[in-house]
N, C-alpha and C. Protein backbone atom coordinates (compact mmCIF):
# COMPACT_ATOMS: atom_id res chain seq x y z
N UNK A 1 -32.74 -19.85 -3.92
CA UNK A 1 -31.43 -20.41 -3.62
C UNK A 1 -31.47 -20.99 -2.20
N UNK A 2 -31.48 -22.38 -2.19
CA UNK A 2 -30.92 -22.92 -0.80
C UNK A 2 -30.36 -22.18 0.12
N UNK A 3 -30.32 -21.96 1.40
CA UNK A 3 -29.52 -21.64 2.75
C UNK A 3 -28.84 -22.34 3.05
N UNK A 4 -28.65 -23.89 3.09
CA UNK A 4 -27.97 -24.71 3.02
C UNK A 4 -26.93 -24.61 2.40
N UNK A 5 -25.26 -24.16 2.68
CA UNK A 5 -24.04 -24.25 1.78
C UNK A 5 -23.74 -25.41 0.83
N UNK A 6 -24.31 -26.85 1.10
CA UNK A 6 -23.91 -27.99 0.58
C UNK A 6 -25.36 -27.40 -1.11
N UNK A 7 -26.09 -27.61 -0.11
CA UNK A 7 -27.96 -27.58 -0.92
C UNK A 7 -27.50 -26.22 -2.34
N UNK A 8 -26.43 -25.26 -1.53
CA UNK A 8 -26.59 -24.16 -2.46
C UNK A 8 -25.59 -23.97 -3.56
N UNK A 9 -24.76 -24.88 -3.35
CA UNK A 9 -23.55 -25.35 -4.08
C UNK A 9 -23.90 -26.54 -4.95
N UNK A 10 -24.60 -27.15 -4.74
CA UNK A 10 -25.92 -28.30 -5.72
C UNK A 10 -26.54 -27.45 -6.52
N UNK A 11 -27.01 -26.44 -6.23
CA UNK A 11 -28.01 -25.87 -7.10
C UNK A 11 -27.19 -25.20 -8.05
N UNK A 12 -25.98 -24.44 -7.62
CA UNK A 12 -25.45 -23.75 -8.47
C UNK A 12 -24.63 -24.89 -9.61
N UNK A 13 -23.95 -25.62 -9.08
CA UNK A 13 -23.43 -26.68 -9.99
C UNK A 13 -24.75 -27.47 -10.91
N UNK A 14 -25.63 -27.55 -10.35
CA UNK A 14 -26.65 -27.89 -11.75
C UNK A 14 -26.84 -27.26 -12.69
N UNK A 15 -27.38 -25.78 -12.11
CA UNK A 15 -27.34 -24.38 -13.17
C UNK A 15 -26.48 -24.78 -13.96
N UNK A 16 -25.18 -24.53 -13.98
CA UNK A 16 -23.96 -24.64 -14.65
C UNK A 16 -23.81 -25.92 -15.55
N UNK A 17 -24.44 -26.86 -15.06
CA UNK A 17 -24.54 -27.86 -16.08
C UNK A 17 -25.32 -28.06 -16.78
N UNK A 18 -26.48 -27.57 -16.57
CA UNK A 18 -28.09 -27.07 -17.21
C UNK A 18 -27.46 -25.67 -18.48
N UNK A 19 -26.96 -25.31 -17.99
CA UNK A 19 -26.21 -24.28 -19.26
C UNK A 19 -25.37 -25.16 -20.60
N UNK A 20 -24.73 -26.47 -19.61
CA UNK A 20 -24.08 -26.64 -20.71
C UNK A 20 -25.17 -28.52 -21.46
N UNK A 21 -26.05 -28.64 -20.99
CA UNK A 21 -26.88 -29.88 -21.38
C UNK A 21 -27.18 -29.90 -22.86
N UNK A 22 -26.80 -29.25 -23.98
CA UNK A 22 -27.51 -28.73 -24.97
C UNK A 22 -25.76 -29.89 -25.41
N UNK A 23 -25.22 -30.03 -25.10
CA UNK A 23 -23.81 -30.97 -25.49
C UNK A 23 -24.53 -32.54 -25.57
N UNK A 24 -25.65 -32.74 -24.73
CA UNK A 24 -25.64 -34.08 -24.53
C UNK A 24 -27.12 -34.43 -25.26
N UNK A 25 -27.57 -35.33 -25.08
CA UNK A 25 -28.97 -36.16 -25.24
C UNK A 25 -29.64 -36.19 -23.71
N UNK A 26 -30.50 -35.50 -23.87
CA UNK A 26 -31.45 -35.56 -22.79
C UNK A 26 -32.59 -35.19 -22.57
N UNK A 27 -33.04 -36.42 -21.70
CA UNK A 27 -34.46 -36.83 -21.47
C UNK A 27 -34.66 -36.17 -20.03
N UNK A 28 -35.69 -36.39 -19.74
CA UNK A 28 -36.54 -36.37 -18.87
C UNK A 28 -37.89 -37.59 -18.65
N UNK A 29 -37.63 -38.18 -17.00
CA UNK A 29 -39.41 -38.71 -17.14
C UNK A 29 -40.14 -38.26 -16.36
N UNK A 30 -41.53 -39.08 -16.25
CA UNK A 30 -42.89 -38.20 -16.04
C UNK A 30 -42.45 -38.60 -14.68
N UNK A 31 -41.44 -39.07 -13.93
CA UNK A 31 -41.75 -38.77 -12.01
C UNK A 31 -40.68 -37.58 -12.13
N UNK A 32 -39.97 -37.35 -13.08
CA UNK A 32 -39.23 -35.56 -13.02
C UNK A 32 -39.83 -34.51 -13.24
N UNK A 33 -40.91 -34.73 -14.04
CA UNK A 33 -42.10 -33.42 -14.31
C UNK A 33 -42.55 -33.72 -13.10
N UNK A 34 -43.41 -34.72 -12.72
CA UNK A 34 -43.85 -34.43 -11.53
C UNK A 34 -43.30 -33.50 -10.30
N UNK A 35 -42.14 -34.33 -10.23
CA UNK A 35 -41.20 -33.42 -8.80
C UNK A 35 -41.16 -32.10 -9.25
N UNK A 36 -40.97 -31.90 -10.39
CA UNK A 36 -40.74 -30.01 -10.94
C UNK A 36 -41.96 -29.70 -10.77
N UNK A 37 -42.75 -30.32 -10.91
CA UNK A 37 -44.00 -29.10 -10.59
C UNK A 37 -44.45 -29.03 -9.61
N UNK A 38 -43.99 -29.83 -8.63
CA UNK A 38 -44.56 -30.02 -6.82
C UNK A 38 -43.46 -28.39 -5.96
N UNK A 39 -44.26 -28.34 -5.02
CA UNK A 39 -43.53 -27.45 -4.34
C UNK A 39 -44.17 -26.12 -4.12
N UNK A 40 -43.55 -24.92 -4.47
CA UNK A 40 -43.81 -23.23 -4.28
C UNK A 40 -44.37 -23.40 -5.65
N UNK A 41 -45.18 -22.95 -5.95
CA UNK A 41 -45.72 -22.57 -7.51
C UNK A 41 -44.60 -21.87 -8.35
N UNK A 42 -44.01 -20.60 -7.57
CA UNK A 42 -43.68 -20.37 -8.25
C UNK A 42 -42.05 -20.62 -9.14
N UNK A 43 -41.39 -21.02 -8.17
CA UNK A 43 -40.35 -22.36 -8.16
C UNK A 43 -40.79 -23.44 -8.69
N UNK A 44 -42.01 -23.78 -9.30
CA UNK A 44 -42.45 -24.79 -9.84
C UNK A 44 -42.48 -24.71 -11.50
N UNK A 45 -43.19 -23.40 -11.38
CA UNK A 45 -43.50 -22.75 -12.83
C UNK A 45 -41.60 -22.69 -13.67
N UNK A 46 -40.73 -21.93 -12.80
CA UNK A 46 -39.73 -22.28 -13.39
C UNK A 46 -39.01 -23.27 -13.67
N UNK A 47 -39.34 -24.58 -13.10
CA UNK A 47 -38.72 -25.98 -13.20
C UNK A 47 -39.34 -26.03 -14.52
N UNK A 48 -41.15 -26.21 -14.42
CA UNK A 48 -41.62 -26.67 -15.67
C UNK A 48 -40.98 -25.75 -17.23
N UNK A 49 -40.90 -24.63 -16.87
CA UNK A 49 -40.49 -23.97 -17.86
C UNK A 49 -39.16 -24.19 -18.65
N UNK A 50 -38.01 -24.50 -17.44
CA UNK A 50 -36.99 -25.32 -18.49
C UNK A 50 -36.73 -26.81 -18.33
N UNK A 51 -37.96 -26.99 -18.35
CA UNK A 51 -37.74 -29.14 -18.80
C UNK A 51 -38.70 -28.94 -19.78
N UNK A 52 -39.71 -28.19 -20.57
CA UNK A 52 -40.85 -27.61 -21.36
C UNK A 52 -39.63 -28.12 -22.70
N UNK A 53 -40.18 -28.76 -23.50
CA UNK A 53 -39.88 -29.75 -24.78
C UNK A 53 -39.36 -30.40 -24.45
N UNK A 54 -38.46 -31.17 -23.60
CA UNK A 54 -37.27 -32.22 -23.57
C UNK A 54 -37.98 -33.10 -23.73
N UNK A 55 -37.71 -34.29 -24.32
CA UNK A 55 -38.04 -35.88 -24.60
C UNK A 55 -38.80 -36.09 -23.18
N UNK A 56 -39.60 -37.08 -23.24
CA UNK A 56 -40.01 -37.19 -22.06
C UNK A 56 -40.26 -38.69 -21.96
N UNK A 57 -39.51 -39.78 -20.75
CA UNK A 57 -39.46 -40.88 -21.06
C UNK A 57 -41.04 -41.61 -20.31
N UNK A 58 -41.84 -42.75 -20.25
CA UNK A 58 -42.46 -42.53 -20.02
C UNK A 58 -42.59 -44.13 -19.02
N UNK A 59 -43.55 -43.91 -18.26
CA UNK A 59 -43.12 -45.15 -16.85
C UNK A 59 -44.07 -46.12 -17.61
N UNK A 60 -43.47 -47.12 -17.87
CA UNK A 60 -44.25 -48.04 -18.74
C UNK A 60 -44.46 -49.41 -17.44
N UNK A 61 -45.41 -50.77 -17.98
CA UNK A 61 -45.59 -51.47 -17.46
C UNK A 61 -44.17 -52.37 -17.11
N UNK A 62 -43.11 -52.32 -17.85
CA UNK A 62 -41.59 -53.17 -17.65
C UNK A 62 -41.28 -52.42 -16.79
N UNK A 63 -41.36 -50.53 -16.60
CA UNK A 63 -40.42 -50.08 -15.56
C UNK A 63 -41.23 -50.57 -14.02
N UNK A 64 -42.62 -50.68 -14.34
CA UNK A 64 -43.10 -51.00 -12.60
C UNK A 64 -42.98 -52.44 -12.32
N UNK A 65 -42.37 -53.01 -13.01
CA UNK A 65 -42.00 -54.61 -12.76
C UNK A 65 -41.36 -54.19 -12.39
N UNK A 66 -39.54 -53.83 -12.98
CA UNK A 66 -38.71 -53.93 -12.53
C UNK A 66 -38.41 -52.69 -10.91
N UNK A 67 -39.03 -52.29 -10.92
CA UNK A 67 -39.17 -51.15 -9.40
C UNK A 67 -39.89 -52.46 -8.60
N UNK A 68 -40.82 -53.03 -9.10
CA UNK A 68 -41.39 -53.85 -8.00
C UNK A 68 -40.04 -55.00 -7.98
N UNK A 69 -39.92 -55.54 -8.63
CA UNK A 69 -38.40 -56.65 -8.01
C UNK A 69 -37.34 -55.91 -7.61
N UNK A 70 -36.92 -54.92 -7.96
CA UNK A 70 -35.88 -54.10 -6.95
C UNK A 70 -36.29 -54.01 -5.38
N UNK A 71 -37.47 -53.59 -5.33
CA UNK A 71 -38.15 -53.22 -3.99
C UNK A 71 -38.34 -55.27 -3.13
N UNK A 72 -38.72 -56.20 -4.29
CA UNK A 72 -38.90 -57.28 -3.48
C UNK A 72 -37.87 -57.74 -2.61
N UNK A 73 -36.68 -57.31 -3.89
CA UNK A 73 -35.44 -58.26 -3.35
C UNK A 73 -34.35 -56.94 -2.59
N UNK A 74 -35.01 -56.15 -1.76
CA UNK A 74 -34.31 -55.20 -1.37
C UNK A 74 -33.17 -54.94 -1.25
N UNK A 75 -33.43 -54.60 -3.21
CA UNK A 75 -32.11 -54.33 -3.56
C UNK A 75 -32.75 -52.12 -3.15
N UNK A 76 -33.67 -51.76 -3.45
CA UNK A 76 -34.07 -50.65 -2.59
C UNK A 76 -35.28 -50.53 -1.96
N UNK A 77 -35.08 -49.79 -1.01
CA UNK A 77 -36.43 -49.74 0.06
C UNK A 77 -37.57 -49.52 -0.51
N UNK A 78 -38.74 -49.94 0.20
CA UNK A 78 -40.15 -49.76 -0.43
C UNK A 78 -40.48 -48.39 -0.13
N UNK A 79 -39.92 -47.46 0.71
CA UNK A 79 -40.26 -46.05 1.08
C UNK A 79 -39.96 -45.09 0.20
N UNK A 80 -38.62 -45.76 -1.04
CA UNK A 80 -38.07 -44.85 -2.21
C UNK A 80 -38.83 -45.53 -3.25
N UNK A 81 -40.35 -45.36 -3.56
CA UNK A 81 -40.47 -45.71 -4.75
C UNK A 81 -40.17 -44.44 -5.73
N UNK A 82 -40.10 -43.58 -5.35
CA UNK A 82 -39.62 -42.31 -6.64
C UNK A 82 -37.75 -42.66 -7.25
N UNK A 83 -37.50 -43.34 -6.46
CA UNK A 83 -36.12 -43.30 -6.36
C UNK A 83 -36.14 -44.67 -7.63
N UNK A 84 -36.50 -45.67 -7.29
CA UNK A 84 -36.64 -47.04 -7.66
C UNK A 84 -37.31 -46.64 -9.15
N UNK A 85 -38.47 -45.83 -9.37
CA UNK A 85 -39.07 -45.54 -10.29
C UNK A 85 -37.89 -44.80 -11.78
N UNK A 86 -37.05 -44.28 -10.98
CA UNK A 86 -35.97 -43.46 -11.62
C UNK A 86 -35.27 -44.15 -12.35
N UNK A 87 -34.58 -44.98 -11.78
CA UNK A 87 -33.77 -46.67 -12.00
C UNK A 87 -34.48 -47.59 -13.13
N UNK A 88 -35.51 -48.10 -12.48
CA UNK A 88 -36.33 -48.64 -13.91
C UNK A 88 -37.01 -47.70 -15.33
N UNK A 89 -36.89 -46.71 -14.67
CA UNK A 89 -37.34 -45.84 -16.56
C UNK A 89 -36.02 -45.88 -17.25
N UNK A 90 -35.20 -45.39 -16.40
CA UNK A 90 -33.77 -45.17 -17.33
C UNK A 90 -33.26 -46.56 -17.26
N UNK A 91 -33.50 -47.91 -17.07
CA UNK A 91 -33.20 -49.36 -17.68
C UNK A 91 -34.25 -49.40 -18.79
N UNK A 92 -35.14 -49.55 -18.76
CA UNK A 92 -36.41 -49.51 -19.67
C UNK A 92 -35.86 -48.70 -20.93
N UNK A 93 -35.57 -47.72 -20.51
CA UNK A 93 -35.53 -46.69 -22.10
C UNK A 93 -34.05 -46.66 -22.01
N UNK A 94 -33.49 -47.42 -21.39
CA UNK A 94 -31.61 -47.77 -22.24
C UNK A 94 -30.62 -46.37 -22.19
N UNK A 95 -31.02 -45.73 -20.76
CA UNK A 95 -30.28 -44.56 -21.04
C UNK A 95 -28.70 -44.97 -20.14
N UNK A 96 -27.75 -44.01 -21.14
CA UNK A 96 -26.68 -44.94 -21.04
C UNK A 96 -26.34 -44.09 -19.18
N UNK A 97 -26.77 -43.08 -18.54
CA UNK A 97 -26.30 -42.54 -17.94
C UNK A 97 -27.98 -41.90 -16.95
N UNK A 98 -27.52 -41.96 -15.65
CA UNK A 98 -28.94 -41.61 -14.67
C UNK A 98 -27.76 -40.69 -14.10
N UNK A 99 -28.24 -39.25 -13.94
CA UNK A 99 -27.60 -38.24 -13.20
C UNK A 99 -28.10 -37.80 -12.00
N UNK A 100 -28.14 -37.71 -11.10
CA UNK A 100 -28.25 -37.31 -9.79
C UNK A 100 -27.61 -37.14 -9.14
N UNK A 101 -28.45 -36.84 -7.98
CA UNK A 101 -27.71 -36.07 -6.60
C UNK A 101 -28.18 -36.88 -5.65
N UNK A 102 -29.08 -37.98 -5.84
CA UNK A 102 -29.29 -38.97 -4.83
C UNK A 102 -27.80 -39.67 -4.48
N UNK A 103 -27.71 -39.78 -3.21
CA UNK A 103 -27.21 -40.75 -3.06
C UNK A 103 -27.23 -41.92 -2.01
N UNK A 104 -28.72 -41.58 -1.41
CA UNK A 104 -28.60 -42.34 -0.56
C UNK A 104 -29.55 -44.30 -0.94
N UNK A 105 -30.41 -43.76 -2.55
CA UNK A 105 -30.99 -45.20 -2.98
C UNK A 105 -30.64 -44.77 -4.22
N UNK A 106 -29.66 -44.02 -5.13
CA UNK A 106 -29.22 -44.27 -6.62
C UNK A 106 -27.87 -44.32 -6.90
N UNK A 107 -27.05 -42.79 -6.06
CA UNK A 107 -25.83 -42.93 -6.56
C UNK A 107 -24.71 -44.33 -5.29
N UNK A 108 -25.51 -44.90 -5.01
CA UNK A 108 -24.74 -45.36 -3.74
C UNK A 108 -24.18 -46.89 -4.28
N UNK A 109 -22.61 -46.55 -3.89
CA UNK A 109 -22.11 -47.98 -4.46
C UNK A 109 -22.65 -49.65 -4.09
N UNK A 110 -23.18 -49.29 -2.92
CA UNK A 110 -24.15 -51.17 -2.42
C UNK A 110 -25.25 -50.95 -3.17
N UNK A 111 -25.77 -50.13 -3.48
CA UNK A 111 -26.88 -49.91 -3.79
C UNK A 111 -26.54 -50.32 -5.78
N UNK A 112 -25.63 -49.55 -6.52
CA UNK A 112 -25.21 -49.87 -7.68
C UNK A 112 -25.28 -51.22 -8.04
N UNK A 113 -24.05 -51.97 -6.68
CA UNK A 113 -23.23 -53.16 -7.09
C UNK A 113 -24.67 -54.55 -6.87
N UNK A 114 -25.90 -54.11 -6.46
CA UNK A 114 -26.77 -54.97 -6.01
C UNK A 114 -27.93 -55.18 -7.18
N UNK A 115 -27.75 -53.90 -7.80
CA UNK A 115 -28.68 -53.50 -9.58
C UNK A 115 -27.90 -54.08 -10.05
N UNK A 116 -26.59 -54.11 -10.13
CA UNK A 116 -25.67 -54.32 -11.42
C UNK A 116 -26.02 -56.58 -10.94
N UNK A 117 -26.13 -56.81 -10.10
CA UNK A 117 -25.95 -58.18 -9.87
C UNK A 117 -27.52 -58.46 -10.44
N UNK A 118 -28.64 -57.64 -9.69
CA UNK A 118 -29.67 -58.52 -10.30
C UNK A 118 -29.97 -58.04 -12.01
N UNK A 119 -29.15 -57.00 -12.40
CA UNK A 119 -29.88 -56.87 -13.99
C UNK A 119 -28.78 -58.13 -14.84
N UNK A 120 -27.43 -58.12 -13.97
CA UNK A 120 -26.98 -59.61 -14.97
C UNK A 120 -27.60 -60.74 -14.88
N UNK A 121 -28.59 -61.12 -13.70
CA UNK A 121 -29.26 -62.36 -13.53
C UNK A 121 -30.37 -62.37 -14.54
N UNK A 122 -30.69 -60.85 -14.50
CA UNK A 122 -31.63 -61.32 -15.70
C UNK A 122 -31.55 -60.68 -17.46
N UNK A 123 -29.86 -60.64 -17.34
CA UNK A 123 -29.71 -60.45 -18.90
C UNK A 123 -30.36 -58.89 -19.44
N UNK A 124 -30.17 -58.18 -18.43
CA UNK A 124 -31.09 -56.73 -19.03
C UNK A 124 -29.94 -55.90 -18.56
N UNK A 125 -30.20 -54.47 -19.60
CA UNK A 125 -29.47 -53.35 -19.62
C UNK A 125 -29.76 -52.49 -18.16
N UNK A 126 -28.43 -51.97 -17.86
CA UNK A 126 -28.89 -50.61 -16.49
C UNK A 126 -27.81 -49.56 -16.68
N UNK A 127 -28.24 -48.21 -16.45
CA UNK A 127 -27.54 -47.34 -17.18
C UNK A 127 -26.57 -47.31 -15.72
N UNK A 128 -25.38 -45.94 -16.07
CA UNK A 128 -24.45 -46.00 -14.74
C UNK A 128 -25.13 -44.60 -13.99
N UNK A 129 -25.05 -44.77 -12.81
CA UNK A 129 -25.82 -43.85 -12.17
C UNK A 129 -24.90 -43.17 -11.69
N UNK A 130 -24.78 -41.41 -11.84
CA UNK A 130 -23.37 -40.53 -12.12
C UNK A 130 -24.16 -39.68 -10.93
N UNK A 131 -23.21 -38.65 -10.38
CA UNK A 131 -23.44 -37.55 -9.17
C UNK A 131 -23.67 -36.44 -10.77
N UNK A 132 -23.97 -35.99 -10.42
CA UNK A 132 -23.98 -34.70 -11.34
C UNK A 132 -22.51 -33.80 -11.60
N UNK A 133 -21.92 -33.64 -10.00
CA UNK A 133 -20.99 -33.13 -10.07
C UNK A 133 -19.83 -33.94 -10.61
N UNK A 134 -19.73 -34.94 -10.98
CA UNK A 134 -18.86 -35.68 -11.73
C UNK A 134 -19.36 -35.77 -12.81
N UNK A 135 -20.03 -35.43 -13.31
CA UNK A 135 -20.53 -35.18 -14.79
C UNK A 135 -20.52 -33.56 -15.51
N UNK A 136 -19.59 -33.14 -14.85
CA UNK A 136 -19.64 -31.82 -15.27
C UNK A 136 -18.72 -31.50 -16.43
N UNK A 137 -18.77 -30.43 -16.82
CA UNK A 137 -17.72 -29.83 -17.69
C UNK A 137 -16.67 -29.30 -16.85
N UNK A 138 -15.05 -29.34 -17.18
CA UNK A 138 -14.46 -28.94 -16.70
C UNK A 138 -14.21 -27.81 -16.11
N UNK A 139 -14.28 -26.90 -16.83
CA UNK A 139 -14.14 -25.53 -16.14
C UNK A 139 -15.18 -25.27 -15.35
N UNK A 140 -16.33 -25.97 -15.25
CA UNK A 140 -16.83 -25.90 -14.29
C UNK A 140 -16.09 -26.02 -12.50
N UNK A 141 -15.41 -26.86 -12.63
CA UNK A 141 -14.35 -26.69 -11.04
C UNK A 141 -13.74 -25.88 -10.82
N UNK A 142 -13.29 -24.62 -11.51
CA UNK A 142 -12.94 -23.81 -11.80
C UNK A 142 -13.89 -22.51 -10.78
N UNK A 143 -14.97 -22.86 -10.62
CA UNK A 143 -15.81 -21.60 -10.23
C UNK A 143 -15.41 -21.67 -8.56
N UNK A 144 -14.89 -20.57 -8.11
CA UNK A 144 -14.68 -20.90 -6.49
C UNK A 144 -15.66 -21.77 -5.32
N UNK A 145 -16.69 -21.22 -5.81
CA UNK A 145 -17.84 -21.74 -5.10
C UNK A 145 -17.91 -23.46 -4.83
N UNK A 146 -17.92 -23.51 -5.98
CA UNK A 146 -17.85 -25.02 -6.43
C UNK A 146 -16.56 -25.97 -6.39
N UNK A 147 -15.73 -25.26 -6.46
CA UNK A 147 -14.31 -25.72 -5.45
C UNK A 147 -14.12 -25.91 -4.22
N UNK A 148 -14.67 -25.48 -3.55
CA UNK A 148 -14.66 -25.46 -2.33
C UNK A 148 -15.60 -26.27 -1.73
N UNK A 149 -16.70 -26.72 -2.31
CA UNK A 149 -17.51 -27.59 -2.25
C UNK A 149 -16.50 -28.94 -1.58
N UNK A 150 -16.52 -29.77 -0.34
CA UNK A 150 -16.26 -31.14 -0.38
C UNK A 150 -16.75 -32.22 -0.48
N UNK A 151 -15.57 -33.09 -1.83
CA UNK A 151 -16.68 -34.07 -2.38
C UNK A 151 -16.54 -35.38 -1.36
């Protein structure tokens, strides 16, 4: 558990939505296995253990185009390619929804409104990129912890 109050109030609100994910369709791709298995081993072993069967989307040659023209036309930085990589799998594989906790190169509205301009230039799908905590189940706000959280 994070030390961080913000970091530890993230973690717990994922839990909580990780309890309730079995409601939705969901994937995973291979730069999310990756990140789950980087780190403490043994904090690792448990990431891998519950993303272990989920769909797994996979970084194809269209998603590193489109990460490379995001990055040309800095619509995001060349320093976030994990970030950029995220963006083009979930355009690539048409997912209607990218959940995170980024917000400084996914959930960020210049950052949105600059994808949303170049995927209409070129006639292609981009999913909406959600905070997690706005993707929750309701009673989830409900938990003090997570109330108190400021969004």
């Amino acid at each position: 558990m994070s030390r961080n109050l913000i970091g530890a109030a993230r973690q717990q609100i994922t839990q909580a939505w990780w309890d309730t994910r079995l409601n939705y369709d969901f994937y995973i791709s291979e730069v999310i296995s990756r990140e789950c298995a980087a780190g403490d081993p043994n904090a690792a072993k448990k990431r891998l253990a519950a993303i272990e069967g989920l769909p797994l989307l996979r970084v194809t040659t269209e998603a590193i185009e489109i990460s490379k023209a995001l990055v040309a036309r800095d619509i995001i930085p060349s320093k976030a390619v994990e970030d950029v990589l995220h963006i083009s799998i979930a355009t690539v594989h048409a997912m209607d929804f990218l959940l995170t906790w980024n917000c400084k190169h996914i959930a960020n509205p210049e950052i949105q409104k600059r994808i949303a301009s170049y995927s209409k230039s070129k006639d292609c799908f981009y999913p909406s990129f959600v905070l997690l905590m706005n993707y929750s189940e309701p009673t989830m706000m409900n938990d003090e912890v997570i109330r108190d959280v400021p969004k």
